[in-house]
Protein backbone atom coordinates (compact mmCIF):
# COMPACT_ATOMS: atom_id res chain seq x y z
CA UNK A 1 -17.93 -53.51 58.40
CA UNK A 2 -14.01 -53.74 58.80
CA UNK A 3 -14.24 -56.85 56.36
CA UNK A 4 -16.10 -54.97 53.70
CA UNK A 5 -13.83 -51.81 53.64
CA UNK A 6 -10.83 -53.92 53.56
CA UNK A 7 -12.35 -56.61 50.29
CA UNK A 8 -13.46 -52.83 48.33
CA UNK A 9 -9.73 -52.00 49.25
CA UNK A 10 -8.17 -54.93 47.80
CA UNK A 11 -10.18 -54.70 45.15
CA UNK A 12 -9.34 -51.40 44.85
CA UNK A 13 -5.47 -52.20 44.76
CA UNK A 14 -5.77 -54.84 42.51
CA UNK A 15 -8.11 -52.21 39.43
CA UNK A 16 -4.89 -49.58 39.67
CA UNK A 17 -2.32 -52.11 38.93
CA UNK A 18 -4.71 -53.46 36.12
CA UNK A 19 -4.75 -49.88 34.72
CA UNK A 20 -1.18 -49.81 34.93
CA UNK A 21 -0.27 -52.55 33.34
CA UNK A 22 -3.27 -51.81 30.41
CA UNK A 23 -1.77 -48.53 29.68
CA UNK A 24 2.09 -49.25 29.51
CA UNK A 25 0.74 -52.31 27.35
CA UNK A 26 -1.16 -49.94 25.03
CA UNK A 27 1.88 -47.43 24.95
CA UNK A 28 4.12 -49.84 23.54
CA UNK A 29 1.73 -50.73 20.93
CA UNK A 30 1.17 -47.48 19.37
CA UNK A 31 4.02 -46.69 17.05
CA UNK A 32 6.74 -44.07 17.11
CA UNK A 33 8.37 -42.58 20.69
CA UNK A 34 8.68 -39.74 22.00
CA UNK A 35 11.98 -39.28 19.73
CA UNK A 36 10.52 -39.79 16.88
CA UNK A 37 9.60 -37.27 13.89
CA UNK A 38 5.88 -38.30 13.91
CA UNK A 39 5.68 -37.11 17.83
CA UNK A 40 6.40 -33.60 16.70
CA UNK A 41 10.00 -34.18 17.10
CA UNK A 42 12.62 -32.96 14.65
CA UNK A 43 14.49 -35.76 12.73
CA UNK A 44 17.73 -37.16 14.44
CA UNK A 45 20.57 -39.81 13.43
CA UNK A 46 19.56 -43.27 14.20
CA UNK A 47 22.65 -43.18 16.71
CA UNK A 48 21.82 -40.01 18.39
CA UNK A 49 17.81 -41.71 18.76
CA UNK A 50 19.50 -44.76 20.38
CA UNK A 51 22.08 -42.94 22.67
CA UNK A 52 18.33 -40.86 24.18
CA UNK A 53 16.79 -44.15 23.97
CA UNK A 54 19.40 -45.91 26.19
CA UNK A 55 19.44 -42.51 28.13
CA UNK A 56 16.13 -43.12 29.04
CA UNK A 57 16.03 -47.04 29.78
CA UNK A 58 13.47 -47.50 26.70
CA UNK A 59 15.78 -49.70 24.84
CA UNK A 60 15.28 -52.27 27.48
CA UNK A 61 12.55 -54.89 27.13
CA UNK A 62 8.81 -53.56 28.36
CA UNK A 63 8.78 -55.75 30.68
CA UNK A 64 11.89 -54.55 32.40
CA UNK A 65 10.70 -50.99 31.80
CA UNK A 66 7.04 -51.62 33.24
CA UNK A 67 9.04 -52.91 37.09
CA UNK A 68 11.64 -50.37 36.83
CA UNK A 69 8.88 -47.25 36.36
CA UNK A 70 7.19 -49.08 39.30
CA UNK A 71 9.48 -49.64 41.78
CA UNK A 72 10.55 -45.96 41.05
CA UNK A 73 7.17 -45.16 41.81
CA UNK A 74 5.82 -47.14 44.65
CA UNK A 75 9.08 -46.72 46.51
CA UNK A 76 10.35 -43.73 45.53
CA UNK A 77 6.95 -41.51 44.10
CA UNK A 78 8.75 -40.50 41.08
CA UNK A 79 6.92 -40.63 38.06
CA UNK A 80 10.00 -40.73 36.01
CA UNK A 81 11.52 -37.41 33.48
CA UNK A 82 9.55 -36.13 31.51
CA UNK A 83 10.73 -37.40 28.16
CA UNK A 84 9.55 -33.98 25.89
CA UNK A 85 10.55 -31.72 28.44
CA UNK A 86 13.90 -32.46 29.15
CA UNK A 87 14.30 -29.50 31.49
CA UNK A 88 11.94 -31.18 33.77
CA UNK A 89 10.52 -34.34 35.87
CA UNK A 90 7.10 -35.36 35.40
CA UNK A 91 6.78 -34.98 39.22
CA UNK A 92 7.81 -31.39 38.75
CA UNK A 93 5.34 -30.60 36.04
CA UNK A 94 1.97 -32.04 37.93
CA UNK A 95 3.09 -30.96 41.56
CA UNK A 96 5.10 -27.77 40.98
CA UNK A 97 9.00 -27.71 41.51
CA UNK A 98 7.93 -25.96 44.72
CA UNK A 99 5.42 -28.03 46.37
CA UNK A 100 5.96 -27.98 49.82
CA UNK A 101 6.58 -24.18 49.55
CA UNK A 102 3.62 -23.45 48.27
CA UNK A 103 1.63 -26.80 47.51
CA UNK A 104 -1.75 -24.73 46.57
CA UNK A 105 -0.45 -23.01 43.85
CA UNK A 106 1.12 -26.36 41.65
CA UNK A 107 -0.99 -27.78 38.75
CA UNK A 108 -2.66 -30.68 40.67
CA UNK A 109 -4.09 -28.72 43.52
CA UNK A 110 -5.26 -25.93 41.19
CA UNK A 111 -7.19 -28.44 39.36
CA UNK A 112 -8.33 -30.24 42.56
CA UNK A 113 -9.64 -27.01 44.03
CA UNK A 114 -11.69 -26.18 40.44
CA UNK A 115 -12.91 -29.42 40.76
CA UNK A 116 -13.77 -29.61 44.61
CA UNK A 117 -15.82 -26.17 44.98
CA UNK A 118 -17.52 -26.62 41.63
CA UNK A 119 -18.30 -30.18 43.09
CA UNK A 120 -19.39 -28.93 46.58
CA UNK A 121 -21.74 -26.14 44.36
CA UNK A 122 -23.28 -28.80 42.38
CA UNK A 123 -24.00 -31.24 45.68
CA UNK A 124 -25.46 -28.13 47.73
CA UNK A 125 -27.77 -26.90 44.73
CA UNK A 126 -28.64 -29.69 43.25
CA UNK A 127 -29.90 -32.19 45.91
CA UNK A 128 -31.81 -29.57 48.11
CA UNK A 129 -33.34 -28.65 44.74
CA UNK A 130 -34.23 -32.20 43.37
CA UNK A 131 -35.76 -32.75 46.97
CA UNK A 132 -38.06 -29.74 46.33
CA UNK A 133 -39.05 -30.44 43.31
CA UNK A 134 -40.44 -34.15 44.37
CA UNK A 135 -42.09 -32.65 47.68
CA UNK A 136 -43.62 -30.13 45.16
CA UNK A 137 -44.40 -32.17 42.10
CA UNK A 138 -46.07 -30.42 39.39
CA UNK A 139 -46.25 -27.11 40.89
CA UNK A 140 -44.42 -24.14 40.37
CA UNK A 141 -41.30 -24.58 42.35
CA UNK A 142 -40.87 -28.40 39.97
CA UNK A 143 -41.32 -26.56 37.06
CA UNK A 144 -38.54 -24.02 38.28
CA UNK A 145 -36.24 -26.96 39.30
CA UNK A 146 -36.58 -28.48 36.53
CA UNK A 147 -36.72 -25.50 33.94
CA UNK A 148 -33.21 -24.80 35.31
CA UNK A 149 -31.67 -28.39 35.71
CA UNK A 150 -32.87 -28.55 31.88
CA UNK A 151 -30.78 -25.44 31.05
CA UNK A 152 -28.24 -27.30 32.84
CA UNK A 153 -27.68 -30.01 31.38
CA UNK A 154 -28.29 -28.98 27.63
CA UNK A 155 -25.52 -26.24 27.43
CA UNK A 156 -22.04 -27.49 27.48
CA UNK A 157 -19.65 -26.25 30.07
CA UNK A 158 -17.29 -24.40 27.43
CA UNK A 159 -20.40 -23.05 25.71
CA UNK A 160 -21.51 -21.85 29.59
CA UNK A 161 -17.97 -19.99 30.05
CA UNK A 162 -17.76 -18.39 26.85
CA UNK A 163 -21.09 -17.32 27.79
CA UNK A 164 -20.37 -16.01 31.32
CA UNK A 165 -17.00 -14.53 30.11
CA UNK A 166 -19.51 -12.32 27.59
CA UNK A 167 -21.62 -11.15 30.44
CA UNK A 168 -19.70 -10.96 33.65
CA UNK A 169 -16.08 -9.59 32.18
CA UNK A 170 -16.89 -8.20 29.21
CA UNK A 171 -20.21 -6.66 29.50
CA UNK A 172 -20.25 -6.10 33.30
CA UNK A 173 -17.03 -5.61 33.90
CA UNK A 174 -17.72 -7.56 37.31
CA UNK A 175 -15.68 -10.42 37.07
CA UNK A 176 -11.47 -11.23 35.62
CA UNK A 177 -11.72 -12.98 32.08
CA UNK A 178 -9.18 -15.73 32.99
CA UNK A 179 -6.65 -16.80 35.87
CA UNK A 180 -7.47 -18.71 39.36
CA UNK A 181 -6.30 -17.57 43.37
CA UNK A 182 -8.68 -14.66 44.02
CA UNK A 183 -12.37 -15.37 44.83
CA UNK A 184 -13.36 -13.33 41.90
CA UNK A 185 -11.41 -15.59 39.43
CA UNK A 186 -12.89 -18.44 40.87
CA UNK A 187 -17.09 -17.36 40.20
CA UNK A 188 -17.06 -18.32 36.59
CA UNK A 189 -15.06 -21.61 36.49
CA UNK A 190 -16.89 -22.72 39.62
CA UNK A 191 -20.52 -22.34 37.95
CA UNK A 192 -19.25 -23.57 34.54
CA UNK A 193 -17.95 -26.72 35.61
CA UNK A 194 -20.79 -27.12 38.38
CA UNK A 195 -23.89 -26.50 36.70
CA UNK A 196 -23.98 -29.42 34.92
CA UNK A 197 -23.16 -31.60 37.25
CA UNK A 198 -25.87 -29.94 40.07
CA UNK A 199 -28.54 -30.12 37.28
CA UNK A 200 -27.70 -33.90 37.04
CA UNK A 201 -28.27 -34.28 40.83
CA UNK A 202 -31.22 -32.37 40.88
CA UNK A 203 -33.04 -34.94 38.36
CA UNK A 204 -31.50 -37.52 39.72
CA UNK A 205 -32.43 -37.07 43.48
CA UNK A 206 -36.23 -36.20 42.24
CA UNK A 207 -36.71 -39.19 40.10
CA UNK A 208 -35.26 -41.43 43.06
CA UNK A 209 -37.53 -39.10 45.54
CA UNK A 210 -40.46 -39.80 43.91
CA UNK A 211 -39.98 -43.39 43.55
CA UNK A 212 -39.22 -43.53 47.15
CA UNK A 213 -42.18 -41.57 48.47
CA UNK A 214 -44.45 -44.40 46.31
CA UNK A 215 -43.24 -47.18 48.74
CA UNK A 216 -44.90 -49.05 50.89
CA UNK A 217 -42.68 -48.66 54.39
CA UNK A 218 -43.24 -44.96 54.07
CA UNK A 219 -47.03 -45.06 53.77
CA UNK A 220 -46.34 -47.43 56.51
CA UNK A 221 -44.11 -44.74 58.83
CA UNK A 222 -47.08 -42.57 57.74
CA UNK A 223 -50.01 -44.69 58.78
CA UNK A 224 -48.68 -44.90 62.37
CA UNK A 225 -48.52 -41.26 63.01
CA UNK A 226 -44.87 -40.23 62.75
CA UNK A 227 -44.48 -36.72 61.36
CA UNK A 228 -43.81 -36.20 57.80
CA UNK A 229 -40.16 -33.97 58.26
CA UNK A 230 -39.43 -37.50 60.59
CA UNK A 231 -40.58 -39.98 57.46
CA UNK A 232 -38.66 -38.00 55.15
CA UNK A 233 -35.41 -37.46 57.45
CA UNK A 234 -35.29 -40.82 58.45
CA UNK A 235 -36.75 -43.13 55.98
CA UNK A 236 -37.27 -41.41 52.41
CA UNK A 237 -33.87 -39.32 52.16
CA UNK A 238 -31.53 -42.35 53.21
CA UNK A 239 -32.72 -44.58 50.45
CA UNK A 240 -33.24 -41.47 47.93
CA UNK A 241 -29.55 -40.97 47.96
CA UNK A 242 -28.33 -43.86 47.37
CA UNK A 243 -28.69 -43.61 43.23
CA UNK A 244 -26.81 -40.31 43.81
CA UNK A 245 -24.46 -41.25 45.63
CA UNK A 246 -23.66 -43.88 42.83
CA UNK A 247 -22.67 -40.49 40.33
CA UNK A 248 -20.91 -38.66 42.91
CA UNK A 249 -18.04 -40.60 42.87
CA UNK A 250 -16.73 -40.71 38.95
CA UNK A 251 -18.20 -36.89 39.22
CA UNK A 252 -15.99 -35.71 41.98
CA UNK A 253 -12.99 -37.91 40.37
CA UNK A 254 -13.29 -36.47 37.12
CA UNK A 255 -13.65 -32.64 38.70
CA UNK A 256 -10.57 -33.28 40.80
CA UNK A 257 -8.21 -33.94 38.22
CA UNK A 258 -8.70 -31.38 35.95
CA UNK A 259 -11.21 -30.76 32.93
CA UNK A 260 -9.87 -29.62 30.25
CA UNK A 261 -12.28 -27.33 28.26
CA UNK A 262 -12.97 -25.48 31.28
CA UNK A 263 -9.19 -24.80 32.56
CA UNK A 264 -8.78 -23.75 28.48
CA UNK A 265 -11.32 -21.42 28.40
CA UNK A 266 -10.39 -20.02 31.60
CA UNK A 267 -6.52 -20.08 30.73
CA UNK A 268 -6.09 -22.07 34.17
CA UNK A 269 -2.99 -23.23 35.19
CA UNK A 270 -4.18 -27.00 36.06
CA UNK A 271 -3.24 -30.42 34.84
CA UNK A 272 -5.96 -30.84 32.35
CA UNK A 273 -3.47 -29.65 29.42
CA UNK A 274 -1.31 -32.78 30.14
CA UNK A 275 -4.06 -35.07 29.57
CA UNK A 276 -4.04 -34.39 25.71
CA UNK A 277 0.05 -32.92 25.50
CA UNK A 278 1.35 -36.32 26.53
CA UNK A 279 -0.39 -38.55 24.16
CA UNK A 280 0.07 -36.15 21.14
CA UNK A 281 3.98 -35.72 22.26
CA UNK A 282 3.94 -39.75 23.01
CA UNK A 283 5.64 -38.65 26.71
CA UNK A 284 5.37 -42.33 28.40
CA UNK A 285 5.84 -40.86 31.65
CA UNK A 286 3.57 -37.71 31.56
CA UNK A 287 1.20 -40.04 29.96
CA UNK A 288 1.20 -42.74 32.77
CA UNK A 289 1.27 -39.95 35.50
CA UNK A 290 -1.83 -38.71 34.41
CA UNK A 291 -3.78 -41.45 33.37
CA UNK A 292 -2.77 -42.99 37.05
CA UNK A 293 -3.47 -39.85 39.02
CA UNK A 294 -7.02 -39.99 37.34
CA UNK A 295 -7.64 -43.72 37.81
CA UNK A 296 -6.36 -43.31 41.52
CA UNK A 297 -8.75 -40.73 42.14
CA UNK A 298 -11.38 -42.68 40.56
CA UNK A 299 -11.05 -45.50 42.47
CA UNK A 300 -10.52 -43.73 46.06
CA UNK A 301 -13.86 -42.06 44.92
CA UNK A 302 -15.54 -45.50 44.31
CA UNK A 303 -14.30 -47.20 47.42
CA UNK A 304 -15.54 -44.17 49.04
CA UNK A 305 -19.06 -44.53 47.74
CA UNK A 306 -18.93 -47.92 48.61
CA UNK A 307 -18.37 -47.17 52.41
CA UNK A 308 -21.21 -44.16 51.54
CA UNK A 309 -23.44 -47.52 50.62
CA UNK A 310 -22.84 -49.44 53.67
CA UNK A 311 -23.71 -46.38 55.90
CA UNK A 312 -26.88 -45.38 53.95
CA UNK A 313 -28.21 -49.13 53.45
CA UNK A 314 -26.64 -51.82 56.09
CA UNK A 315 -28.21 -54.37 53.91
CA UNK A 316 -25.01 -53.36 51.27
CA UNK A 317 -22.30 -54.74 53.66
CA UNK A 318 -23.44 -58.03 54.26
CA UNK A 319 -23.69 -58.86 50.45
């Protein structure tokens, strides 16, 4: 088991520098800066561009400029200035200037709370519900399941706030129109972002149910007498979940760092606005923070699927 953690771990290492390296290669290829006039900056002297340039180590060669960004971030954690805001580092932007002060109120743990409880509402919902639905096939309460995991996953998330927002704040009066840090501001970006996802689970885990239930070791465990909550405990639910385990992972990696539509509709203050403000401002470091947070997460979230996989079925490790 140790050996198979520590070969997903390697290979875990070895995708994030990959990424890095892809996306500083891709930077350099598109053209402009984040000086330039097509970046949405305002015209300046060719010596005035090279003094910021030189300022800001890009007139060295990319290769230079790839190691130096590196070593200043695997030694150091600094994700370099911010080259649009001057006024600020990138590190200051994504974690707050205040971090250890107050670290739940900075842009990356907003977004990674959004993301968490609208990830823990989607699990919770949607895997008790897709189990139902196979235990009860075609009767009323898989019909219900499904009639709502349908709903789910035909209406878009920003469609689903907007739609909330006209109900709950502006018809009811019940809930705040936009912020996050009470409970109350927390309902309708919670069940916009997790609906979808819980109506994907719920299909999910009834398709892979049913197939389950149709095998032969559980008519098997239910020829020699063991009691159907034991068969489904112990030998249907294991291998049920291991398809949905498989979309858990990018799910809960995508959730955590930030999604934009939802933190626009809901005018919260996460990091899903940097995703699209660096590339359109061409801010090299804002734009490698981000995409590297995201890729980070993605991959923790993989390797810890993989570990979910060797728990679930011990066949997994030995491959």
């Amino acid at each position: 088991m140790i050996r198979f953690i520590f070969n997903r771990v390697i290979r875990s290492i070895i995708v994030v520098f990959l990424i890095s390296v892809v996306t500083f290669t891709f930077m350099q290829l598109v053209p402009g800066g984040p000086f330039s006039a097509d970046a949405g900056g305002r015209p300046r002297p060719p010596e005035v561009q090279a003094k910021l340039e030189a300022k800001y180590g890009l007139d060295k060669p990319p290769v230079e400029q790839y190691f130096n960004y590196m070593a200043n971030l695997l030694f150091h954690f600094d994700f370099g200035p911010s080259l649009r805001q001057v006024d600020f580092t990138t590190n200051q932007l994504l974690f707050g200037i205040d971090f250890w002060e107050a670290p739940f109120s900075t842009p990356v743990m907003i977004s990674a709370e959004v993301g968490f409880f609208s990830f823990l509402l989607a699990v919770v919902v949607g895997i008790p519900m897709g189990i139902v639905s196979a235990l009860f096939r075609n009767k009323p309460p898989d019909h219900i399941a499904m009639f709502i995991s349908t709903l789910g996953v035909s209406i878009p998330n920003f469609v689903l706030g907007l739609m909330l927002i006209l109900l709950f704040s502006l018809t009811l009066s019940w809930l705040p129109v936009y912020g996050w840090g009470t409970w109350q501001q927390a309902v309708m970006p919670i069940i916009t972002l997790g609906t979808g996802g819980m109506a994907i689970i719920a299909r999910l885990t009834r398709a892979s149910m049913l197939e389950t239930l149709g095998q032969d070791y559980i008519r098997t465990a239910r020829a020699k007498g063991l009691r159907e909550r034991m068969v489904m405990v112990r030998h249907a639910l294991p291998n049920s979940l291991i398809p949905v385990v498989t979309v858990l992972g990018p799910m809960l990696a995508a959730w955590l760092t930030g999604t934009f539509f939802v933190e626009l509709v809901f005018a919260i203050p996460g990091i899903g606005k940097f995703f699209i403000t660096a590339v359109t401002d061409r801010d090299y470091s804002l734009i490698m923070a981000t995409i590297l947070l995201y890729s980070i997460v993605l991959v923790v979230a993989n390797l810890i699927v993989d570990i979910m996989y060797a728990f679930l079925d011990p066949r997994i490790r030995y491959q």
